[in-house]
C-alpha atoms as a PDB file:
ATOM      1  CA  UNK A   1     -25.042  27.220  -8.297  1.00  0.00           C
ATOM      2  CA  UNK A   2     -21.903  28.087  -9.878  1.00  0.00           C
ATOM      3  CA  UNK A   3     -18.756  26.849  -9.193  1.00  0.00           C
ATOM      4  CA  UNK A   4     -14.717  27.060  -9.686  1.00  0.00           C
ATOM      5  CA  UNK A   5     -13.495  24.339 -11.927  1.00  0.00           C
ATOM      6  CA  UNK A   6      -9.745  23.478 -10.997  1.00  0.00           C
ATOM      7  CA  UNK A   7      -7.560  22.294 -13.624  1.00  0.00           C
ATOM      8  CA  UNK A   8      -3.993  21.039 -13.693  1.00  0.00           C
ATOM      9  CA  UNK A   9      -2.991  20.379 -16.996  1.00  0.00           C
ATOM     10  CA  UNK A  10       0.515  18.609 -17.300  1.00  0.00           C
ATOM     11  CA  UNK A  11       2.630  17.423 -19.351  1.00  0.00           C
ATOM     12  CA  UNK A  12       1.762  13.512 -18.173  1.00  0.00           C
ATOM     13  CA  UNK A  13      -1.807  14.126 -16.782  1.00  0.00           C
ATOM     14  CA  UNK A  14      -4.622  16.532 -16.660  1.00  0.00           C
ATOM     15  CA  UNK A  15      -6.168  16.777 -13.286  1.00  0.00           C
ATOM     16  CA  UNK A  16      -9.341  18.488 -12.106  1.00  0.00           C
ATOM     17  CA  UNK A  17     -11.692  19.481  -9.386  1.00  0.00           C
ATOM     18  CA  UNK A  18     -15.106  20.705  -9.390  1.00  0.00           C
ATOM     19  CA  UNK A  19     -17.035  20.791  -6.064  1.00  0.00           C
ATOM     20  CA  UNK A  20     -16.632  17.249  -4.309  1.00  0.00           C
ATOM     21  CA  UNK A  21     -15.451  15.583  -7.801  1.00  0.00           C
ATOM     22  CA  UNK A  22     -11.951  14.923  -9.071  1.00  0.00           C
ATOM     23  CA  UNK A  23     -10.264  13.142 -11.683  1.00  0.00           C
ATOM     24  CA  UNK A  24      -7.822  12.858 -13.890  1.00  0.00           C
ATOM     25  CA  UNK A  25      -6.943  11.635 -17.917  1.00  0.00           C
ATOM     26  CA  UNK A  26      -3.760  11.458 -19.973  1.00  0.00           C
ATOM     27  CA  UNK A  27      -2.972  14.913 -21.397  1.00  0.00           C
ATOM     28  CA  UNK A  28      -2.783  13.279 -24.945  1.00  0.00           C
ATOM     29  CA  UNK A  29      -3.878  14.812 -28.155  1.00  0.00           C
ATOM     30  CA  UNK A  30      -3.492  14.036 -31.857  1.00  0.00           C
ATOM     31  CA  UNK A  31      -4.752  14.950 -35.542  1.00  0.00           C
ATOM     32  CA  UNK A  32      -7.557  12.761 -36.582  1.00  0.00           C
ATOM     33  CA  UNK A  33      -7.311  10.093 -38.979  1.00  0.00           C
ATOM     34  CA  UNK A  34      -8.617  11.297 -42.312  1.00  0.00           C
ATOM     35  CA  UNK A  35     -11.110   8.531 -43.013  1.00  0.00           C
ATOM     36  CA  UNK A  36     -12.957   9.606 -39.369  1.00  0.00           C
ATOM     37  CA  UNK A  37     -13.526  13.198 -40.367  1.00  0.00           C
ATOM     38  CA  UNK A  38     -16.723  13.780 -40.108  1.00  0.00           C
ATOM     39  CA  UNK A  39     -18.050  11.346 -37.570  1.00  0.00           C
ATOM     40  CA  UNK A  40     -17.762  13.900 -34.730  1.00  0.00           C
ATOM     41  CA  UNK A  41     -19.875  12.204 -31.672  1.00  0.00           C
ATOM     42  CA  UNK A  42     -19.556   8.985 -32.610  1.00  0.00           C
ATOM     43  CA  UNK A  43     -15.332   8.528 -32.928  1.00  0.00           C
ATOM     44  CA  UNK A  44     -14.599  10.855 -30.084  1.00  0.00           C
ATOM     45  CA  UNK A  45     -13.560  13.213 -32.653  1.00  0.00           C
ATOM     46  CA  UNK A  46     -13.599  17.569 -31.661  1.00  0.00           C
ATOM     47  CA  UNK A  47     -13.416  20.140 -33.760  1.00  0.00           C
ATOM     48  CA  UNK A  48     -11.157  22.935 -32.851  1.00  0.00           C
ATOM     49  CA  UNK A  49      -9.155  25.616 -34.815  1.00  0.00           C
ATOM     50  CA  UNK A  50     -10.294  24.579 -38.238  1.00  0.00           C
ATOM     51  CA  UNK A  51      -8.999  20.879 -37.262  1.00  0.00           C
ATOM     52  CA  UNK A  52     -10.136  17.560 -36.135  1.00  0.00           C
ATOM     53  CA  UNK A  53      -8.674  16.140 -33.077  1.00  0.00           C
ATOM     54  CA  UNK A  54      -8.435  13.236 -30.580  1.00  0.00           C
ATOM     55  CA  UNK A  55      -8.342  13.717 -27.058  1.00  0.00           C
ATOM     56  CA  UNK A  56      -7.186  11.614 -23.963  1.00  0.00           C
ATOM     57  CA  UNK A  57      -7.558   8.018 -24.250  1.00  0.00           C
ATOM     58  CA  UNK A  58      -9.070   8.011 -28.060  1.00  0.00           C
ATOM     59  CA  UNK A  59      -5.361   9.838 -28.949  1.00  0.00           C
ATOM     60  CA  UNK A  60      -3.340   7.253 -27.231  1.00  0.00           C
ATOM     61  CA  UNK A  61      -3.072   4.725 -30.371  1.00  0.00           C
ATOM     62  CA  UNK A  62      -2.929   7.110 -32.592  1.00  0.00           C
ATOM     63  CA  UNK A  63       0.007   7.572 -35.532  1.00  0.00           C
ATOM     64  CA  UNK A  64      -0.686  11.400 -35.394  1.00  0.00           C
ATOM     65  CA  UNK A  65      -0.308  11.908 -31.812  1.00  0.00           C
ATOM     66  CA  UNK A  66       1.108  15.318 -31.067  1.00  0.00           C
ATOM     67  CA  UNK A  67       3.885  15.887 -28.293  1.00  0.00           C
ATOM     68  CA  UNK A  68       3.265  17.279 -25.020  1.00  0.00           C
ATOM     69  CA  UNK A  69       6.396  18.820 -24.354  1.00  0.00           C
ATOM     70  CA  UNK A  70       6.710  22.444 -24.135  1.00  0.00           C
ATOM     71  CA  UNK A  71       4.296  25.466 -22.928  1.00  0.00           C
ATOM     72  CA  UNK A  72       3.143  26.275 -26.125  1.00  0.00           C
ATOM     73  CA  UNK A  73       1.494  23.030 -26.427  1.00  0.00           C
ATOM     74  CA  UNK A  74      -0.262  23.985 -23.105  1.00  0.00           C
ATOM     75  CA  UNK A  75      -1.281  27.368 -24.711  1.00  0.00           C
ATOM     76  CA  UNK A  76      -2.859  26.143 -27.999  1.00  0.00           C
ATOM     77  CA  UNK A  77      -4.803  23.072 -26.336  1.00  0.00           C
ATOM     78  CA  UNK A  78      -5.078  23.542 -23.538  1.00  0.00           C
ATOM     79  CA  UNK A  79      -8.892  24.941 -24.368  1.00  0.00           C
ATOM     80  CA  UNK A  80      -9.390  21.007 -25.967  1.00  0.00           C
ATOM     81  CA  UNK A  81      -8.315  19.798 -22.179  1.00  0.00           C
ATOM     82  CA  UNK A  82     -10.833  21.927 -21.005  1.00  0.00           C
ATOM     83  CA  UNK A  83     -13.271  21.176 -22.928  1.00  0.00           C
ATOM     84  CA  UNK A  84     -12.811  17.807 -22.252  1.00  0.00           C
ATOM     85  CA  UNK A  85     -13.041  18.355 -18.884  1.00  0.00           C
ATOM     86  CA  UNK A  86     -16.424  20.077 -18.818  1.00  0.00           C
ATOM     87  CA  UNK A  87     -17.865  16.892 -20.948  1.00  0.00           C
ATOM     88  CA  UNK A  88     -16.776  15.088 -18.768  1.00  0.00           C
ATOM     89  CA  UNK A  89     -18.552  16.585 -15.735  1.00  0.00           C
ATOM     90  CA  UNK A  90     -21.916  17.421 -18.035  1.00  0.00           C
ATOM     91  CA  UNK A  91     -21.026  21.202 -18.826  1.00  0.00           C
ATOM     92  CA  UNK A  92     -21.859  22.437 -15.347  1.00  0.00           C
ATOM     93  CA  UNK A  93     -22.518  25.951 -14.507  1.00  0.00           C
ATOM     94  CA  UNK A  94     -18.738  27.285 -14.131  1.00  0.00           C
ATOM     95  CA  UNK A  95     -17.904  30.659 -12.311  1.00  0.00           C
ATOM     96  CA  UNK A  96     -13.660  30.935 -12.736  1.00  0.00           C
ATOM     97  CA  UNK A  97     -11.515  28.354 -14.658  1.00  0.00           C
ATOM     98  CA  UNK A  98      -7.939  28.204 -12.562  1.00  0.00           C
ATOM     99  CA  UNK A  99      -5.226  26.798 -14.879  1.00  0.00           C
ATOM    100  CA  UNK A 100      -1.646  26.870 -14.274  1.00  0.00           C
ATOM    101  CA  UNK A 101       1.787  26.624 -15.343  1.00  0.00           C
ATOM    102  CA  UNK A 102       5.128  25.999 -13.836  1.00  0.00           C
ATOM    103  CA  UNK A 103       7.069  28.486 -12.336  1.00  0.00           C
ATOM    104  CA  UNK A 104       9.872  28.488 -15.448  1.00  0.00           C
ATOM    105  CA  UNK A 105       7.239  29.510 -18.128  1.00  0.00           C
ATOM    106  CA  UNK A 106       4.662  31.519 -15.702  1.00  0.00           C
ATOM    107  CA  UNK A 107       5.957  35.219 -16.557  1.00  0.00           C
ATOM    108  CA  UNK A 108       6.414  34.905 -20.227  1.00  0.00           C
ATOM    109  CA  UNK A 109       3.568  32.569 -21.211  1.00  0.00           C
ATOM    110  CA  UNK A 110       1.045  33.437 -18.642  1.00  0.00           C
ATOM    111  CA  UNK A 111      -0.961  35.876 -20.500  1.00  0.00           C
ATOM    112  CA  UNK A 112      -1.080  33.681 -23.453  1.00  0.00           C
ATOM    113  CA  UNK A 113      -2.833  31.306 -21.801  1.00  0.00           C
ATOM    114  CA  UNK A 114      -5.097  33.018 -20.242  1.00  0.00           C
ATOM    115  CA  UNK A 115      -6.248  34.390 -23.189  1.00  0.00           C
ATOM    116  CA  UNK A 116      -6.282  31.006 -25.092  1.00  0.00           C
ATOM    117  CA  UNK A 117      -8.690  30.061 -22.274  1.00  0.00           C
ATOM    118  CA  UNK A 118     -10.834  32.760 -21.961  1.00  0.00           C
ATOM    119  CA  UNK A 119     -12.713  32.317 -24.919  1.00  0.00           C
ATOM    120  CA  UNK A 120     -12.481  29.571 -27.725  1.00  0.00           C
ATOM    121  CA  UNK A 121     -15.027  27.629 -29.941  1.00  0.00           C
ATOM    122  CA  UNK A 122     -15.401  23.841 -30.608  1.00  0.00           C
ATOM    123  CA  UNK A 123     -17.755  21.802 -32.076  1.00  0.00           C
ATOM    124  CA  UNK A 124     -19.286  25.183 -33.456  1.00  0.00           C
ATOM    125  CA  UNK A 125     -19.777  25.929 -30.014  1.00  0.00           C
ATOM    126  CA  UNK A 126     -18.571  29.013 -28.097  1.00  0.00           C
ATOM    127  CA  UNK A 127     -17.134  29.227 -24.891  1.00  0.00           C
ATOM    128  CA  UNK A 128     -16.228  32.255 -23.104  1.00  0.00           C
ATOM    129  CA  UNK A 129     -14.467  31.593 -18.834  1.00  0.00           C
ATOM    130  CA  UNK A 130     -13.246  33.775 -16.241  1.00  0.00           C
ATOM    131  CA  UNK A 131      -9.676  32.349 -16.219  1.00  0.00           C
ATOM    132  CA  UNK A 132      -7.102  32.189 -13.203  1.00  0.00           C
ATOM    133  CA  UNK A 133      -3.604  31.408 -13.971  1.00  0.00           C
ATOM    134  CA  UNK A 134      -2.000  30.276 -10.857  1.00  0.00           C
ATOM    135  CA  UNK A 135       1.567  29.186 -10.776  1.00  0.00           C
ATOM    136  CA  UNK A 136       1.953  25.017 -10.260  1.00  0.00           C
ATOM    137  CA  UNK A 137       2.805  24.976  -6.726  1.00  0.00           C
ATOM    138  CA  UNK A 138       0.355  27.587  -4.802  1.00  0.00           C
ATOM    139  CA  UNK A 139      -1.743  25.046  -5.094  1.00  0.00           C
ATOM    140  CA  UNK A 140       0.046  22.755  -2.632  1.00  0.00           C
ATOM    141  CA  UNK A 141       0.489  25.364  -0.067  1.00  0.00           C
ATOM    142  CA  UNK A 142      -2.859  26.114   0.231  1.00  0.00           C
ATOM    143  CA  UNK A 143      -3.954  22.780   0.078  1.00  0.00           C
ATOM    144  CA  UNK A 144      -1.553  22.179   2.939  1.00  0.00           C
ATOM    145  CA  UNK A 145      -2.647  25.411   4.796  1.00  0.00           C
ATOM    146  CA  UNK A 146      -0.516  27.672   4.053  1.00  0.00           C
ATOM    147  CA  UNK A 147       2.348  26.879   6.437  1.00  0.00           C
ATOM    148  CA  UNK A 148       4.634  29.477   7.093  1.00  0.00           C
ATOM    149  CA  UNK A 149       8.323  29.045   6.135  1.00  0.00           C
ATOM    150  CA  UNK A 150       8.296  26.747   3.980  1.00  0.00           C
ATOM    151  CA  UNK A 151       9.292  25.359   0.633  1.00  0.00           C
ATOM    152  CA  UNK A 152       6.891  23.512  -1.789  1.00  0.00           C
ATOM    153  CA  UNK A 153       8.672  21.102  -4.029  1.00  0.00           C
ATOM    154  CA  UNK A 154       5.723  20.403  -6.500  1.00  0.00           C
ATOM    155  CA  UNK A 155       7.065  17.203  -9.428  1.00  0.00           C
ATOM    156  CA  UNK A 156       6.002  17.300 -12.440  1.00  0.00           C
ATOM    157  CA  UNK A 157       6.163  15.142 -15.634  1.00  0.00           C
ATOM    158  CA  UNK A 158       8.426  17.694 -17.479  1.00  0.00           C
ATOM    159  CA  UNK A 159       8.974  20.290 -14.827  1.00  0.00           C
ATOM    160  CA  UNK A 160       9.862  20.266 -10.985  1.00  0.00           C
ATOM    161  CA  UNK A 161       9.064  23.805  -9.438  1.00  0.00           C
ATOM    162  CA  UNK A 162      10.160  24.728  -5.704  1.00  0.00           C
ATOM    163  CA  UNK A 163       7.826  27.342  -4.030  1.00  0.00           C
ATOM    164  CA  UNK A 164       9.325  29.481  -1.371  1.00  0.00           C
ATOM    165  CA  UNK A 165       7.619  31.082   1.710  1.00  0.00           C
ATOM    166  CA  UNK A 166       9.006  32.944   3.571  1.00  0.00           C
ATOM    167  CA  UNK A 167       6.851  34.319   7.219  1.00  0.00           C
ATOM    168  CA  UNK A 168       3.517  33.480   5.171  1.00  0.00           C
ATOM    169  CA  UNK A 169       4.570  35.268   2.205  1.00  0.00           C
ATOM    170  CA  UNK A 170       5.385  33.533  -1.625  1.00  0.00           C
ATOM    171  CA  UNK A 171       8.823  34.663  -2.189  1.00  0.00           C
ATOM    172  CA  UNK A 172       8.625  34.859  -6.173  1.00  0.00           C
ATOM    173  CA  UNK A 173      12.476  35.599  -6.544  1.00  0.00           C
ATOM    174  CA  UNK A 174      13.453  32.998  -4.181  1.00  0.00           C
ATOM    175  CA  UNK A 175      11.073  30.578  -5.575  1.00  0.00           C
ATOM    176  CA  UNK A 176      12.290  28.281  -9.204  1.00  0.00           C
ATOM    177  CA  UNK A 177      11.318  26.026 -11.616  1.00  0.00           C
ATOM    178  CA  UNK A 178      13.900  23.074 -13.346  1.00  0.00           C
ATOM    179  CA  UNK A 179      12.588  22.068 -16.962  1.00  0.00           C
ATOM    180  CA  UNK A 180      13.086  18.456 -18.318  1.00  0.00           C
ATOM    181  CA  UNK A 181      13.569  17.172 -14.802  1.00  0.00           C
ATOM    182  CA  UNK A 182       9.964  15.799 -13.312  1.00  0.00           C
ATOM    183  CA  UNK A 183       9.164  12.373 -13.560  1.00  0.00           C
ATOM    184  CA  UNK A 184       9.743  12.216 -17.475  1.00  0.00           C
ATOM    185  CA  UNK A 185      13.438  11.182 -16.224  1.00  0.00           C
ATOM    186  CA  UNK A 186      11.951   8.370 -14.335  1.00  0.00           C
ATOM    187  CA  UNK A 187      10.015   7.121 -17.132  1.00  0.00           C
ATOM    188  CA  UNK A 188      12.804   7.019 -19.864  1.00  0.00           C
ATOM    189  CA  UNK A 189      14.283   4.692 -17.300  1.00  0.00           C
ATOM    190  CA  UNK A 190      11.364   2.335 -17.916  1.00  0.00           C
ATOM    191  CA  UNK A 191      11.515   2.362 -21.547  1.00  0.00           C
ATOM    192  CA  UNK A 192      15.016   1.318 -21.636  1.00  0.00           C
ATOM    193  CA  UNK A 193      14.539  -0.862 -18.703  1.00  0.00           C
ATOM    194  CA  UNK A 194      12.152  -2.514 -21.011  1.00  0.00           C
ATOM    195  CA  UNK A 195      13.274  -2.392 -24.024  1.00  0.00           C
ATOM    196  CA  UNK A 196      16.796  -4.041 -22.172  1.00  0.00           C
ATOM    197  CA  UNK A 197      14.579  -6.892 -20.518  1.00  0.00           C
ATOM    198  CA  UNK A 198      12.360  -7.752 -23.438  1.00  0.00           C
ATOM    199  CA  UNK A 199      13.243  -5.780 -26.195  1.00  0.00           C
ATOM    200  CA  UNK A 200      10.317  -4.199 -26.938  1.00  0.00           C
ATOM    201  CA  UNK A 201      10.130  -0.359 -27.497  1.00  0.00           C
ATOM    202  CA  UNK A 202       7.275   1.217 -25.704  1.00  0.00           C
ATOM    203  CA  UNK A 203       6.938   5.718 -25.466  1.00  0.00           C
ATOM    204  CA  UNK A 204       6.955   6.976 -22.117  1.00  0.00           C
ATOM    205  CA  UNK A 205       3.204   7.647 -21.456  1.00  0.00           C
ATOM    206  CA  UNK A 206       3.267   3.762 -21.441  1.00  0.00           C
ATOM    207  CA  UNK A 207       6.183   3.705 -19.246  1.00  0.00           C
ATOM    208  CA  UNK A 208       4.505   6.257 -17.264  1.00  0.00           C
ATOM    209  CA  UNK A 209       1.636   3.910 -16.525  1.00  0.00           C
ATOM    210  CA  UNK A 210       3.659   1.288 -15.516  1.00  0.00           C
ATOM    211  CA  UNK A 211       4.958   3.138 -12.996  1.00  0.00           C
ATOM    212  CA  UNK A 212       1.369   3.611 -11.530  1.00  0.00           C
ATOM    213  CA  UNK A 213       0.715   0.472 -11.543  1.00  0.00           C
ATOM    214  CA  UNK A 214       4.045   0.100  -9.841  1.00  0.00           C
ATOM    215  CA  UNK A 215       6.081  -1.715 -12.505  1.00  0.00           C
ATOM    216  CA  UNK A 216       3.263  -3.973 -14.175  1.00  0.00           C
ATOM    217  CA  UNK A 217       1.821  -4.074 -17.111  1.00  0.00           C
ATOM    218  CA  UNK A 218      -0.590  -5.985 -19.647  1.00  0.00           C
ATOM    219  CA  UNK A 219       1.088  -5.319 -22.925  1.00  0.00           C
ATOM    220  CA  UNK A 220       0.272  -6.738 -26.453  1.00  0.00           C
ATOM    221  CA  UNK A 221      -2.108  -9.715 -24.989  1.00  0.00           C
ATOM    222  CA  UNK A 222       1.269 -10.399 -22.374  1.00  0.00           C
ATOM    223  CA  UNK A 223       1.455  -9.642 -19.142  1.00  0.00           C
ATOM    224  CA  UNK A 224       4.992  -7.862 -17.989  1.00  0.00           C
ATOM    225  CA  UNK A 225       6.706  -7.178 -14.448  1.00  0.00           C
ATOM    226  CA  UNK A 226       9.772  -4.967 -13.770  1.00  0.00           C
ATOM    227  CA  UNK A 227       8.317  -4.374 -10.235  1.00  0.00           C
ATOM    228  CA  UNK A 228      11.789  -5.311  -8.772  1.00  0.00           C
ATOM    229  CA  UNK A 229      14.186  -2.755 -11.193  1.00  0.00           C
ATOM    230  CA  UNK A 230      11.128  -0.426 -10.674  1.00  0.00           C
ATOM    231  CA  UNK A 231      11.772   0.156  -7.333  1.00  0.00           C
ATOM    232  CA  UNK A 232      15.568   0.886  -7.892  1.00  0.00           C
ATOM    233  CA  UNK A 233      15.046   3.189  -9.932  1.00  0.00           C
ATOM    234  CA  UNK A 234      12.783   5.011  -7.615  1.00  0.00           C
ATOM    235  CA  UNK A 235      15.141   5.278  -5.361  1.00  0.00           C
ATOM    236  CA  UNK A 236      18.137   6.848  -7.384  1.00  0.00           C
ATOM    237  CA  UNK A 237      15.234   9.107  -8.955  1.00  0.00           C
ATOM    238  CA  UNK A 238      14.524  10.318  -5.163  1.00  0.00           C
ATOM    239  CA  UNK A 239      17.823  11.001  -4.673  1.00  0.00           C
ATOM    240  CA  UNK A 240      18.995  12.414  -8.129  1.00  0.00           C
ATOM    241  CA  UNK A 241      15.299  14.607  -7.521  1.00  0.00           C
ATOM    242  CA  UNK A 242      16.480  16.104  -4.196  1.00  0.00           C
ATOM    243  CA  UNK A 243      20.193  16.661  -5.481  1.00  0.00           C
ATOM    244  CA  UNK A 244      18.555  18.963  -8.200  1.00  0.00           C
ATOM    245  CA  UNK A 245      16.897  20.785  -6.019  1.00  0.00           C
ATOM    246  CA  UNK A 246      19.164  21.007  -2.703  1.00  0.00           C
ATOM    247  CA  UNK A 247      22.222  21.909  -4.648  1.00  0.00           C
ATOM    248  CA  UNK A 248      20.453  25.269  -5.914  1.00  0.00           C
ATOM    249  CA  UNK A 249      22.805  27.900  -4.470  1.00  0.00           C
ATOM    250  CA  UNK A 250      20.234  29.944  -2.934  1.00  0.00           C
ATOM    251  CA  UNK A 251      17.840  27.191  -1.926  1.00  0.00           C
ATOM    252  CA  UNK A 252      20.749  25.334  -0.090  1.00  0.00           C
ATOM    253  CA  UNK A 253      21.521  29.084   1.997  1.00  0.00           C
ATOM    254  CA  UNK A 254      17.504  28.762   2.412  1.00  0.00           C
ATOM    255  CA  UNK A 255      17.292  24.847   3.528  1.00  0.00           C
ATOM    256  CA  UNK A 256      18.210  25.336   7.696  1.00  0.00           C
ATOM    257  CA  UNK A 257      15.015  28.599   8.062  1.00  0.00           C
ATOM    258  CA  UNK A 258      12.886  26.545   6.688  1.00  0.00           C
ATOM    259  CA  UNK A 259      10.206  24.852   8.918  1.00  0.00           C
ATOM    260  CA  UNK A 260       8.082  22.428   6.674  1.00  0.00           C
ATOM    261  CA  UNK A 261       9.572  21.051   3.457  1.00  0.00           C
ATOM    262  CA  UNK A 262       6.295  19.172   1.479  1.00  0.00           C
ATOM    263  CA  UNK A 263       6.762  17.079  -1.675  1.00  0.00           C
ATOM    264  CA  UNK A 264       3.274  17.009  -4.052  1.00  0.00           C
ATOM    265  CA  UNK A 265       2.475  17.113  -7.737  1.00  0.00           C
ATOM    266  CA  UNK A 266       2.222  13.212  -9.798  1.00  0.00           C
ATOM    267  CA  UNK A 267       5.521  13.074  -9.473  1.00  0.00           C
ATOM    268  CA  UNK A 268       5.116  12.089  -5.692  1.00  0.00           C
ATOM    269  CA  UNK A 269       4.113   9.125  -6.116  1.00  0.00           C
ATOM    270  CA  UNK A 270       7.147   7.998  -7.289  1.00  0.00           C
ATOM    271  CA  UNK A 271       9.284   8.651  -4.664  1.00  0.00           C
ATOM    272  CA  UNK A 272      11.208   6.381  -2.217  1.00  0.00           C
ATOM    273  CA  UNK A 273       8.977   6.576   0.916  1.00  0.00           C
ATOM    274  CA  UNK A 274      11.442   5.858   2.989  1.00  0.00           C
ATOM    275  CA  UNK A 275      14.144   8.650   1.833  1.00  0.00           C
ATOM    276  CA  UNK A 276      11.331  11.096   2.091  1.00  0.00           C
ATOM    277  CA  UNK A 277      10.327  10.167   5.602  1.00  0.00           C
ATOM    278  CA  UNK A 278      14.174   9.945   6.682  1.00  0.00           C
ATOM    279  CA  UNK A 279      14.776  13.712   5.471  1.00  0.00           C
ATOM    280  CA  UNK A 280      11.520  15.028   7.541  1.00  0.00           C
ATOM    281  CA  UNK A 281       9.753  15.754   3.521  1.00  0.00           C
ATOM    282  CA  UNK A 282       5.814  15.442   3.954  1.00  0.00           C
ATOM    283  CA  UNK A 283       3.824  13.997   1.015  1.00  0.00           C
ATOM    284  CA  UNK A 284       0.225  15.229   1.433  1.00  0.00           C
ATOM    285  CA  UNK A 285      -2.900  13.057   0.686  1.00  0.00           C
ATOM    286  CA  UNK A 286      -3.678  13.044  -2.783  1.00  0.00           C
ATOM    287  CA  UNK A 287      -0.519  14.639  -3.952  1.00  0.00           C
ATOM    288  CA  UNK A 288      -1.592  14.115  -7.425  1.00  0.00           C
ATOM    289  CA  UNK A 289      -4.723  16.414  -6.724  1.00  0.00           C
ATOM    290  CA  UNK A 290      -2.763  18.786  -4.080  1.00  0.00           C
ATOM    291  CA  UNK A 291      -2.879  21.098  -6.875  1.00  0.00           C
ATOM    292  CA  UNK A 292      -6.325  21.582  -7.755  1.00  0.00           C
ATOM    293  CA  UNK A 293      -7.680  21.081  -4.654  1.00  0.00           C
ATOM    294  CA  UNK A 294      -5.517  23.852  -3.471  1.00  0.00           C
ATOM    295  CA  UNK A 295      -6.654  25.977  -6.204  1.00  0.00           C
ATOM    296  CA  UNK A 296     -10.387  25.870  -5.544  1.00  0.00           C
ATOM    297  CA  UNK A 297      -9.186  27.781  -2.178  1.00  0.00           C
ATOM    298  CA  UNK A 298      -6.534  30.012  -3.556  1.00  0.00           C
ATOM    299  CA  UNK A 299      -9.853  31.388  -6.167  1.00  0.00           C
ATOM    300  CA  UNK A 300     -11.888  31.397  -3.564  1.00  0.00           C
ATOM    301  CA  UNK A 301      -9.670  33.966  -1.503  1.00  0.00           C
ATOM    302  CA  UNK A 302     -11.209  37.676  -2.123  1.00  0.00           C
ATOM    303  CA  UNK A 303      -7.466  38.951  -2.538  1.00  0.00           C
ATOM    304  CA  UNK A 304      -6.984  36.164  -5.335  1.00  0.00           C
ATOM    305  CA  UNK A 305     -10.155  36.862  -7.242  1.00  0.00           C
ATOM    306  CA  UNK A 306      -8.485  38.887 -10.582  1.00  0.00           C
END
């Protein structure tokens, strides 16, 4: 049986979904060390464009780690993520990859990706997918139903995007995305909140995990705890999150129509509970996965299926 594999490839994170399985890795690649060239299998190592790489985990320590920053990261590697992905689950049989990209790149980089996805070769072996792009976002409002009139505020690690709907119907030209203002903001906090406390410099993947594991960490042997300045930050983020948003002209004319207002994405998590709940914002279960979760019904709509 063949089935839609749901990805969500971020600048922090790459989620999935395939059937009743989801997961997640860091969206981390880097150029292999020369002395492992080679060894592909045994070092983690993939071979993809005429170049060695490492991916996830295996890239995390690594002095050649390449930046996840912009979209054209997401176009070159994102077949490496993918790939990934599908080793992960045991190459299943796949009928339509969905992938996605936030609502400030969509138009101008989404037919790059899809054809960056659609067929690619590594490890001498060739891949060819029925590829989906969706815009980050749709996802959500499926996931969540559909409701009508309503905004979709999905955070990112790079990239917030706000989804408008408008009597059950995505308004594209009502609906935005704001680069360099997801939860990477959050996490340079961390690093300097760290680096202030204990003087130690750590990059903000790291910070990023301490934030999951809501401001601990085992670091270098030592164990670390900024649980307490954690939790301020998260709440200026919250607010400095829904200032960016409410404050867009048009949104703020939008704000009193609409009916349900739902916060998703990673980016979620980090949010002051307790501001959320006081403005009437829902947070979905699993707003990490709201995404792809909502994607495996958004391909599996007839009208969707192109």
């Amino acid at each position: 049986m063949t089935q839609i594999l749901a990805t969500d490839i971020g600048y922090g994170h790459t989620k999935y979904a395939y059937g009743d399985i989801i997961g997640k890795f860091p969206s981390l690649i880097s150029h292999a060390v020369e002395n492992d060239v080679g060894i592909v299998g045994q070092n983690d190592l993939v071979f993809y464009n005429g170049e060695y790489y490492y991916v996830a985990e295996s890239a995390s320590d690594s002095p050649k780690l390449i930046l996840p920053n912009s979209p054209h990261f997401l176009v070159k590697y994102s077949p490496v993520f993918l790939h990934h992905i599908m080793e992960k689950l045991k190459f299943p049989e796949i009928s339509t990859i969905c992938v996605s990209l936030s609502l400030a790149d969509y138009k101008e980089h989404k037919n790059s990706l899809k054809n960056s996805c659609s067929k690619f070769f590594i490890n001498g072996k060739y891949f060819e997918n029925k590829i989906l792009v969706v815009p980050q976002g749709v996802g959500i409002w499926y996931y969540c139903d559909q409701p009508e009139n309503s905004a979709i505020i999905d955070i990112g690690f790079n990239t917030i995007d706000v989804l408008v709907v408008k009597d059950s119907n995505l308004s594209v030209n009502k609906s935005f995305g704001i680069p360099d203002t997801g939860a990477v903001i959050l996490a340079s906090d961390v690093v300097r909140t760290f680096y202030s406390k204990f003087k130690l410099q750590i990059n903000k993947y790291l910070a990023n995990e301490i934030l999951l594991n809501h401001g601990k960490i085992k670091y270098g042997r030592k164990e670390y705890d900024i649980s307490e300045d954690v939790e301020k930050l998260r709440a200026n983020y919250t607010e400095k999150i829904l200032a960016d948003v409410f404050d867009n002209t048009d949104f703020k004319n939008m704000l009193m129509s609409i009916d349900t207002l739902i916060v998703a994405g990673g980016g979620a998590y980090y949010l002051d509970k307790s501001f959320i709940e006081k403005e009437g914002i829902l947070i979905p279960d699993k707003p990490d996965y709201a995404n792809v979760l909502g994607f495996i019904k958004y391909a599996e709509s007839p009208e969707n299926d192109t």
